[in-house]
C-alpha atoms as a PDB file:
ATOM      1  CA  UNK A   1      -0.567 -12.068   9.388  1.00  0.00           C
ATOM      2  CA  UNK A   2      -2.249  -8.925   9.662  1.00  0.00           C
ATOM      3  CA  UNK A   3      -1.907  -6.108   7.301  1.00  0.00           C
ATOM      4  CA  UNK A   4      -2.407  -2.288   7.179  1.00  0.00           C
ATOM      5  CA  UNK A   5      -3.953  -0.257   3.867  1.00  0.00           C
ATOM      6  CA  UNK A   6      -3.049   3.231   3.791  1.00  0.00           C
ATOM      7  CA  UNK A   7      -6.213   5.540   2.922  1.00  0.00           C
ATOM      8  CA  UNK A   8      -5.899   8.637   3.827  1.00  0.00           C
ATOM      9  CA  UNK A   9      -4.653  10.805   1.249  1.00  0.00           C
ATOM     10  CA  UNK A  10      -6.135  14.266  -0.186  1.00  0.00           C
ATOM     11  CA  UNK A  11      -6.602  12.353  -3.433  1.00  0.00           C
ATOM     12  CA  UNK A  12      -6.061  15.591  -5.342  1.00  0.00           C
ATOM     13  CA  UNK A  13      -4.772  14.486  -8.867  1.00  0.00           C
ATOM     14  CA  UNK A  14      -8.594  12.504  -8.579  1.00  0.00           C
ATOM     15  CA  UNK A  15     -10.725  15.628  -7.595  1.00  0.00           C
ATOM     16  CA  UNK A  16     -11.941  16.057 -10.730  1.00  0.00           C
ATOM     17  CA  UNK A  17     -13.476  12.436 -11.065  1.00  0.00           C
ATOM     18  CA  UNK A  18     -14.352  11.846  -7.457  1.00  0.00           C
ATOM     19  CA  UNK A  19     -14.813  14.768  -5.108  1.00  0.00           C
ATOM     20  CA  UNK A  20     -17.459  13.694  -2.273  1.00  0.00           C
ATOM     21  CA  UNK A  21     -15.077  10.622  -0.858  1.00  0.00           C
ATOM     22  CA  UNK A  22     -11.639   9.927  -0.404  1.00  0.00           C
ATOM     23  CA  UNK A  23      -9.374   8.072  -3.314  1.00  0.00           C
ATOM     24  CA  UNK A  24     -10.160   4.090  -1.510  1.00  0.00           C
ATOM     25  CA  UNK A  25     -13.544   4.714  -1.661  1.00  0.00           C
ATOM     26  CA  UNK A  26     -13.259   5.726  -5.522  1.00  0.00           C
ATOM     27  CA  UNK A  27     -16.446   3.524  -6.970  1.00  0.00           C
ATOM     28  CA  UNK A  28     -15.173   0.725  -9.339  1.00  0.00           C
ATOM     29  CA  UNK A  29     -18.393  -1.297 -10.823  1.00  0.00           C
ATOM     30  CA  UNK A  30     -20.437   0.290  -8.104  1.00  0.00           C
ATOM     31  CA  UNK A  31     -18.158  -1.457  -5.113  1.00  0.00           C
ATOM     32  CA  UNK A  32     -15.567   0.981  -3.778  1.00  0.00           C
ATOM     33  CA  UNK A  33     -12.344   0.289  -4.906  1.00  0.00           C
ATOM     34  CA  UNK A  34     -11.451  -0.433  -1.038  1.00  0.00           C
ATOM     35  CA  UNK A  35     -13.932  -3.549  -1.517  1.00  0.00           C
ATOM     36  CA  UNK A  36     -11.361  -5.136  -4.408  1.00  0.00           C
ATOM     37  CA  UNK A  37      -8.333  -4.940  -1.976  1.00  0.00           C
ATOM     38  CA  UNK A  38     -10.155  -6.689   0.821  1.00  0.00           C
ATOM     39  CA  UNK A  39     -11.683  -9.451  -1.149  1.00  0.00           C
ATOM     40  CA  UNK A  40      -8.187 -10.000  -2.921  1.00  0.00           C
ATOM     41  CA  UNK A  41      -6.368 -10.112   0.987  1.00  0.00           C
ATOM     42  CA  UNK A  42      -8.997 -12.943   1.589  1.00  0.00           C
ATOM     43  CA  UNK A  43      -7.172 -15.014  -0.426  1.00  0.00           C
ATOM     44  CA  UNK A  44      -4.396 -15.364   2.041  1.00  0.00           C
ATOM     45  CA  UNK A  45      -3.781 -15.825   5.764  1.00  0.00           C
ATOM     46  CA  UNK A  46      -4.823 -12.349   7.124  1.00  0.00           C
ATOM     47  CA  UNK A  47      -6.713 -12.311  10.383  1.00  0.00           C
ATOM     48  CA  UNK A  48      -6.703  -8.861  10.741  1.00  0.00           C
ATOM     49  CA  UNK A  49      -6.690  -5.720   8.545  1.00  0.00           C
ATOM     50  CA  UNK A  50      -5.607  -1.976   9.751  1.00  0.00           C
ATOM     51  CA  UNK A  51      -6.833   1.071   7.566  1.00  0.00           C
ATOM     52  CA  UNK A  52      -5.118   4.138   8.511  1.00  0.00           C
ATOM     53  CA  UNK A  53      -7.614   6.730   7.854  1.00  0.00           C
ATOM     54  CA  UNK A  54      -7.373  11.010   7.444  1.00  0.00           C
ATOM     55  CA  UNK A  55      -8.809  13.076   4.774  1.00  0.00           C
ATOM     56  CA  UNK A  56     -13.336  11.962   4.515  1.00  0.00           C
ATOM     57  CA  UNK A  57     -12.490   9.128   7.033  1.00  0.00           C
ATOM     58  CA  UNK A  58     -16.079   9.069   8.298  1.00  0.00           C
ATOM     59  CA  UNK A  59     -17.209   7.628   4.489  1.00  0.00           C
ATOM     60  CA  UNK A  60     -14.793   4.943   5.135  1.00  0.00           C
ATOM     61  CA  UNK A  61     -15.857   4.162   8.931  1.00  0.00           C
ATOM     62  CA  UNK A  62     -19.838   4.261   7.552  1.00  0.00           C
ATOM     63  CA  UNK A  63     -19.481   1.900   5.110  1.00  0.00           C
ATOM     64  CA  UNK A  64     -17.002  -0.709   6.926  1.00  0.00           C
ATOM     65  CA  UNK A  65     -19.440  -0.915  10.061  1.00  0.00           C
ATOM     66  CA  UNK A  66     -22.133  -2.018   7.619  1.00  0.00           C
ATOM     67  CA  UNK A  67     -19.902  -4.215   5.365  1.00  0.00           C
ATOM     68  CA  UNK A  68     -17.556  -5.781   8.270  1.00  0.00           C
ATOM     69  CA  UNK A  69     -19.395  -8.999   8.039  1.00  0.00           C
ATOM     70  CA  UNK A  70     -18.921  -9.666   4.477  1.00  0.00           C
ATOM     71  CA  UNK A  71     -14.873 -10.172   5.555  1.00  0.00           C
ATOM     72  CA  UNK A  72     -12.995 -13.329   6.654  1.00  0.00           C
ATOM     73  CA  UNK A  73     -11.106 -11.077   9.057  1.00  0.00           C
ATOM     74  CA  UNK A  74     -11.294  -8.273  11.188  1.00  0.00           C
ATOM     75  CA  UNK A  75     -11.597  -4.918  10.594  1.00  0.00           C
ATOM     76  CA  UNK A  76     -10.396  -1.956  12.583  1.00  0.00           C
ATOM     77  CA  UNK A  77      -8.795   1.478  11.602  1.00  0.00           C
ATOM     78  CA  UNK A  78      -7.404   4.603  12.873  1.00  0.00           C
ATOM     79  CA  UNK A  79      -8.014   8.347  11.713  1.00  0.00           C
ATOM     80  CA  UNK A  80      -5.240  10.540  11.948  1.00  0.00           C
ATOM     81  CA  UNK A  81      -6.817  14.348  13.194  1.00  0.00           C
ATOM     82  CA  UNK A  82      -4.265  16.055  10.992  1.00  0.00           C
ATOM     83  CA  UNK A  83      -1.896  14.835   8.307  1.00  0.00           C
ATOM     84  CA  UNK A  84       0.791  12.552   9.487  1.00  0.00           C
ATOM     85  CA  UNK A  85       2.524  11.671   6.533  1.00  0.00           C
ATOM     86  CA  UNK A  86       3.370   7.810   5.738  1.00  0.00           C
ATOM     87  CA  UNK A  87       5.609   7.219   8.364  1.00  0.00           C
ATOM     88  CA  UNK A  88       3.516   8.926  11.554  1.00  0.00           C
ATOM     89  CA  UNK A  89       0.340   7.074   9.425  1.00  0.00           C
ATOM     90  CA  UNK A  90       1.746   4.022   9.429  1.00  0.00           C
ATOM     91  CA  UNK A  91       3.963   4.203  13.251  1.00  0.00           C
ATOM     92  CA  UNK A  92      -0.225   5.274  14.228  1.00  0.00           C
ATOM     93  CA  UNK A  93      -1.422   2.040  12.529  1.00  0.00           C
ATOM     94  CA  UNK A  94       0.636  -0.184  14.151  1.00  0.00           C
ATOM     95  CA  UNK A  95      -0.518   0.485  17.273  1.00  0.00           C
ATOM     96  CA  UNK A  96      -3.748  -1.566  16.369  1.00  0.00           C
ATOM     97  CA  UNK A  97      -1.709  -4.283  15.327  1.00  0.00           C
ATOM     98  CA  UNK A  98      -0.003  -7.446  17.502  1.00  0.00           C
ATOM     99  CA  UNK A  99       1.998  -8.977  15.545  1.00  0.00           C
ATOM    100  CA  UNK A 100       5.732  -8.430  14.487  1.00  0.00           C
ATOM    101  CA  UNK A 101       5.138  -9.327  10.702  1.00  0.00           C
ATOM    102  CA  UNK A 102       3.049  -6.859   9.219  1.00  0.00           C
ATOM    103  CA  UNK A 103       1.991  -6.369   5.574  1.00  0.00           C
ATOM    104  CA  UNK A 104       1.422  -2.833   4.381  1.00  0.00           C
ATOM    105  CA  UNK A 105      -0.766  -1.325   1.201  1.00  0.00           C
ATOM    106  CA  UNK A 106      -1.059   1.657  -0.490  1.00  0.00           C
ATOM    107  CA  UNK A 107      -5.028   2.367  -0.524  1.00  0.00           C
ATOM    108  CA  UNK A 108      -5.155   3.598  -3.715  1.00  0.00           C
ATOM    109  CA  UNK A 109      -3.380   0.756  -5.865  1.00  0.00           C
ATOM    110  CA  UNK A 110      -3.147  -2.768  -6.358  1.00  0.00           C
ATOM    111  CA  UNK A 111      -0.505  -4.837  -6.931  1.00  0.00           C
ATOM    112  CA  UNK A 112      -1.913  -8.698  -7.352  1.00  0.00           C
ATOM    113  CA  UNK A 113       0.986 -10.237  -5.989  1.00  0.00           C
ATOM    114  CA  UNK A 114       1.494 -13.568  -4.176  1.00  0.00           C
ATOM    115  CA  UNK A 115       2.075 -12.486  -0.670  1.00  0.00           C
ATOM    116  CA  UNK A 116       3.096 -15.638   0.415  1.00  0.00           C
ATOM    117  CA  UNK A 117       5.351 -15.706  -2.165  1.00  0.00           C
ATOM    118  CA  UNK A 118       6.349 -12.101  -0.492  1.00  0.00           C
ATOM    119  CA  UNK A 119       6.840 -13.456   2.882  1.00  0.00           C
ATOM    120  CA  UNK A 120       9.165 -16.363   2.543  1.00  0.00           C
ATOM    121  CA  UNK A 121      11.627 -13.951   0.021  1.00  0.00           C
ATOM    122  CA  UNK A 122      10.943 -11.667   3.777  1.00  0.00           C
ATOM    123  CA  UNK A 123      11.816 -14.502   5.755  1.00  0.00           C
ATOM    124  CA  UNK A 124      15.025 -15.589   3.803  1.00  0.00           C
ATOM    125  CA  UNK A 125      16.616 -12.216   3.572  1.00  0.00           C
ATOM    126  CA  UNK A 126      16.200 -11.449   7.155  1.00  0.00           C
ATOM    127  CA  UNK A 127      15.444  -7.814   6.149  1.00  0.00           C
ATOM    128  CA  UNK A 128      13.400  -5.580   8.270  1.00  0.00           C
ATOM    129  CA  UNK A 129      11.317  -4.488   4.959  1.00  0.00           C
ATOM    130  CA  UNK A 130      10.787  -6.090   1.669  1.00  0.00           C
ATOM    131  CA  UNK A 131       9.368  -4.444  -1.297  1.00  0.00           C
ATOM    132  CA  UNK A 132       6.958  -5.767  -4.116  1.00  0.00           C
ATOM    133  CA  UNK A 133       8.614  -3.949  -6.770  1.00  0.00           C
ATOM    134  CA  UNK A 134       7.336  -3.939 -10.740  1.00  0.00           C
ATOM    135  CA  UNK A 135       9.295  -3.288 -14.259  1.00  0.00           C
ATOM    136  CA  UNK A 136       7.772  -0.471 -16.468  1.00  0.00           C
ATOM    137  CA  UNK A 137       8.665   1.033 -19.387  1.00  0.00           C
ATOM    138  CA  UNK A 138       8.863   4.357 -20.624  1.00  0.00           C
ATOM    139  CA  UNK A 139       7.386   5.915 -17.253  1.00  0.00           C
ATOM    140  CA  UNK A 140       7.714   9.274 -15.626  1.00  0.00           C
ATOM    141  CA  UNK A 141       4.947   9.077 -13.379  1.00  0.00           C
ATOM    142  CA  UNK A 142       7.428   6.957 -10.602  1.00  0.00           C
ATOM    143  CA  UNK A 143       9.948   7.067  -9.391  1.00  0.00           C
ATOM    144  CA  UNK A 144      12.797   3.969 -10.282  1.00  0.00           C
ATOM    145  CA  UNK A 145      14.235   1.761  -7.937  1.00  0.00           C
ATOM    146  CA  UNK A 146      17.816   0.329  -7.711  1.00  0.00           C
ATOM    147  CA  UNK A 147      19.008  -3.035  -6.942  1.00  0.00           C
ATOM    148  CA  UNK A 148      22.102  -5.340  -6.742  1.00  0.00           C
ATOM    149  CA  UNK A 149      22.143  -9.256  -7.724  1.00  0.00           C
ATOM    150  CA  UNK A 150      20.413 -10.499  -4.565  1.00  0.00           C
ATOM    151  CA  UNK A 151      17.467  -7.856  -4.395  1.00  0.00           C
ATOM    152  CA  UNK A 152      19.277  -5.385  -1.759  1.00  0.00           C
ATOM    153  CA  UNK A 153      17.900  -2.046  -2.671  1.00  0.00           C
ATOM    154  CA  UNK A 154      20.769   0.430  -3.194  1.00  0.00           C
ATOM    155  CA  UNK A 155      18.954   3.467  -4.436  1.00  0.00           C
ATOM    156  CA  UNK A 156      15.923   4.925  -4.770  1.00  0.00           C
ATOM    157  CA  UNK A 157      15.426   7.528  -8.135  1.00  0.00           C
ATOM    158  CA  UNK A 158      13.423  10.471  -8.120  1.00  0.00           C
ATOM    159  CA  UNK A 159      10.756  10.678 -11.144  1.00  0.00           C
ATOM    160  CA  UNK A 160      11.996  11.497 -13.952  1.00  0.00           C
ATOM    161  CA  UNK A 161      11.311   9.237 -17.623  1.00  0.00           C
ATOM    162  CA  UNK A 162      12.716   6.233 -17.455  1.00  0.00           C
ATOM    163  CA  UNK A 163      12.772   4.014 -20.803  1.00  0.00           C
ATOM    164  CA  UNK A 164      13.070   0.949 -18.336  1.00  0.00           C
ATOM    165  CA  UNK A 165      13.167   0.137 -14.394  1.00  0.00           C
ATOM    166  CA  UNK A 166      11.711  -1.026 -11.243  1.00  0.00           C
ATOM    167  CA  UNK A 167       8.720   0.827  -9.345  1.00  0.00           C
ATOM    168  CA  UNK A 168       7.704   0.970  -5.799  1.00  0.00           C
ATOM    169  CA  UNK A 169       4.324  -0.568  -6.180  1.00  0.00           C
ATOM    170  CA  UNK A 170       3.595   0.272  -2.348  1.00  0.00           C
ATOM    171  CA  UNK A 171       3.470  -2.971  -1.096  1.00  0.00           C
ATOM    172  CA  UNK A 172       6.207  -4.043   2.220  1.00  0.00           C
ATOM    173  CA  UNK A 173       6.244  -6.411   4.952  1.00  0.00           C
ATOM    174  CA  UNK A 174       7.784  -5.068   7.583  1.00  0.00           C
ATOM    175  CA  UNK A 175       9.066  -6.196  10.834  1.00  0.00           C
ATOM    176  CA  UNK A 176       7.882  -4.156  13.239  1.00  0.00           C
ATOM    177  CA  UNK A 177      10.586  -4.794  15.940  1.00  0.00           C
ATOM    178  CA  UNK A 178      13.540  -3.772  13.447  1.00  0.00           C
ATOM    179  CA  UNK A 179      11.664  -1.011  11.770  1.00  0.00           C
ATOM    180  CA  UNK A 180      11.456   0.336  15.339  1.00  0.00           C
ATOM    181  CA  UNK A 181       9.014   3.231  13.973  1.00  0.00           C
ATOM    182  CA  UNK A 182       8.683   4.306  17.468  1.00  0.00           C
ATOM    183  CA  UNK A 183      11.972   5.617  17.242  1.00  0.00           C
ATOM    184  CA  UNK A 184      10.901   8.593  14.453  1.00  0.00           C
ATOM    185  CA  UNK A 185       8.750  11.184  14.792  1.00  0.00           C
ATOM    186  CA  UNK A 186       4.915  11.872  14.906  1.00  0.00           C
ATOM    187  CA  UNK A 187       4.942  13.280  11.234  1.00  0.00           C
ATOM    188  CA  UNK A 188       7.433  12.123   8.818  1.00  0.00           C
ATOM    189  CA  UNK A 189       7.600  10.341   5.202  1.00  0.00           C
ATOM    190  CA  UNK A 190       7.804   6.942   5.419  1.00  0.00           C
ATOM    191  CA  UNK A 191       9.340   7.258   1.802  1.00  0.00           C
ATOM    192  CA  UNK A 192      12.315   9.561   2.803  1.00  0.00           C
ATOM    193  CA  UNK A 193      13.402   9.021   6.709  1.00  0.00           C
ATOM    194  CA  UNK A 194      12.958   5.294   6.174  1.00  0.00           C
ATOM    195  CA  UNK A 195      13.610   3.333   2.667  1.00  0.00           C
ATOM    196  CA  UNK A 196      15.719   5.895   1.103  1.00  0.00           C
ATOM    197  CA  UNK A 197      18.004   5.745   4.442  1.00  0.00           C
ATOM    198  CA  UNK A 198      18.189   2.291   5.818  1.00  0.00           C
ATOM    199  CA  UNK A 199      20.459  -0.518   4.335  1.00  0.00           C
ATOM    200  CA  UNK A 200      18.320  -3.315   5.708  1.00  0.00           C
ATOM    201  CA  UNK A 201      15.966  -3.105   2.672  1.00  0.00           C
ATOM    202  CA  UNK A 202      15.160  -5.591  -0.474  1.00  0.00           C
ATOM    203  CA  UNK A 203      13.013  -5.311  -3.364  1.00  0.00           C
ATOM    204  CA  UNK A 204      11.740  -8.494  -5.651  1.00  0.00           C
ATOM    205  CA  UNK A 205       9.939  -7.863  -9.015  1.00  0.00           C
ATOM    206  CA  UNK A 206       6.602  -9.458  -9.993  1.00  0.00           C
ATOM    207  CA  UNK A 207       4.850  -9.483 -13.011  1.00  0.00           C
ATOM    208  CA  UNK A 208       1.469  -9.590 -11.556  1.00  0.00           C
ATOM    209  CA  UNK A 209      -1.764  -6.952 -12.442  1.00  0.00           C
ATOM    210  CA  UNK A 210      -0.670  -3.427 -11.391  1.00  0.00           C
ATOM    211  CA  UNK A 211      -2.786  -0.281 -11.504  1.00  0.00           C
ATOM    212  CA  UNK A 212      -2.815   3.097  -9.381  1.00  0.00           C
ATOM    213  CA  UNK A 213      -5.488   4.968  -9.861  1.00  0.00           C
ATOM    214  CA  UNK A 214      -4.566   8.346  -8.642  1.00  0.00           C
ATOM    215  CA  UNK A 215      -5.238   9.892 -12.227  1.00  0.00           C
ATOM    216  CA  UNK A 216      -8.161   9.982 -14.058  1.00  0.00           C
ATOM    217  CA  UNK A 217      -6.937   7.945 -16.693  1.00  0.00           C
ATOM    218  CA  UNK A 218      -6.070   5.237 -15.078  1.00  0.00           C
ATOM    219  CA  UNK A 219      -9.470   5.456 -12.993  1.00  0.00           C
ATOM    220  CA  UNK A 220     -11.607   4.327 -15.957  1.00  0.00           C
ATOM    221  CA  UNK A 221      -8.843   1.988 -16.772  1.00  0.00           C
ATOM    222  CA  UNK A 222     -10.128   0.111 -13.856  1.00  0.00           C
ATOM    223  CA  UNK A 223     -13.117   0.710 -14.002  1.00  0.00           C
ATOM    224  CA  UNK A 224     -13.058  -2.096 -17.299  1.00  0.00           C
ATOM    225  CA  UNK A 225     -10.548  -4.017 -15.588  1.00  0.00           C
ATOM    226  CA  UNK A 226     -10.242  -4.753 -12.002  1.00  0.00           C
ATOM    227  CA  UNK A 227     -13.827  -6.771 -10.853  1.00  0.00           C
ATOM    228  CA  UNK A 228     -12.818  -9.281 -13.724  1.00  0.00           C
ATOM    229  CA  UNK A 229      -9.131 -10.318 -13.075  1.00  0.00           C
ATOM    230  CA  UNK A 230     -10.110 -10.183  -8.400  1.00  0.00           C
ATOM    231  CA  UNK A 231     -13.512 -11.384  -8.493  1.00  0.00           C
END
């Protein structure tokens, strides 16, 4: 499979904690936290990995071209010359890509899922995305995410507190031929035009190791955490 990370947001929130690099490249135990999500994707069947690229992308570029190596896949990426939002990112992305399965990651979080476990729930429903989707408690920072019996998304919440739900943790595997991003424009949220509208859509919970860290707090959270539970 081959899989595309998302990197190239502003990072604003995390200005204050990192301001010379973009949010991937955030240092965690001296390794940007980019490093963690490759070396966890090594643990699966990925021959090829995608990072769609804006906002400092030439930090990014410099370090892959002298870290490449130290992969079991390949590495190639695209840099968006102005903002494209998550869908036009993403429809951009795919260009570099072959195949019709595709696995797609926030840059900024990890979600320590089992992606195989992922892709046969993706095969069975026949969906053209599936979501890795987490319960939370007391929570205003996400938005909540609705589902029937069989893990058909219904409804997507905006953020508000929530004493219990389901979070898009930013992980999908999408197909690429039902998606049909091609059809959309060059700029658009892949959040709005696309999850919140099609029906095609299912969402399974894990309990796996979550953490975002587009806050400060949650930053040095990882900074304790994250090299012992991928490494």
């Amino acid at each position: 499979m081959e899989a595309i990370i998302l990197a190239g947001g502003l990072g604003t929130r995390l200005r204050s904690e990192v301001s010379d690099r973009p949010k991937c490249m955030a240092e965690i135990n001296k390794q940007p936290f980019l490093y963690y999500w490759l070396k966890y994707l090594e643990k699966y069947d990925i021959s090829k990995v995608v990072l769609s690229l804006g906002y400092m992308a030439e930090v990014v570029v410099s370090w892959i071209k002298e870290n490449r190596q130290n992969f079991g896949f390949t590495i190639d990426y695209t840099i968006e010359n102005e903002p494209l939002g998550t869908g036009g990112a993403l429809r951009f992305a795919t260009e570099k890509t072959a195949n019709n399965d595709i696995l797609v990651l926030n840059g900024d979080s990890i979600f320590m899922i089992d992606f195989d476990n992922l892709y046969q729930r993706y095969l069975q429903t026949e969906a053209c995305i599936v979501l890795a989707l987490k319960e939370m408690k007391d929570f205003d920072r996400y938005g909540s995410v609705i589902v029937d019996k069989i893990g058909n998304i219904t409804s997507f919440e905006e953020k508000k507190f929530c004493k219990q739900g389901l979070i898009n943790c930013g992980i999908y595997l999408i197909n690429k031929e039902k998606t049909n991003l091609n059809n959309y424009p060059n700029k658009f949220s892949f959040e709005k035009e696309v999850l919140q509208k099609r029906k095609d859509i299912f969402g399974f919970a894990y309990e796996d190791y979550f953490i975002d860290i587009g806050i400060p707090e949650d930053y040095h959270k990882a900074q304790r955490e994250i090299a012992n539970k991928i490494l």
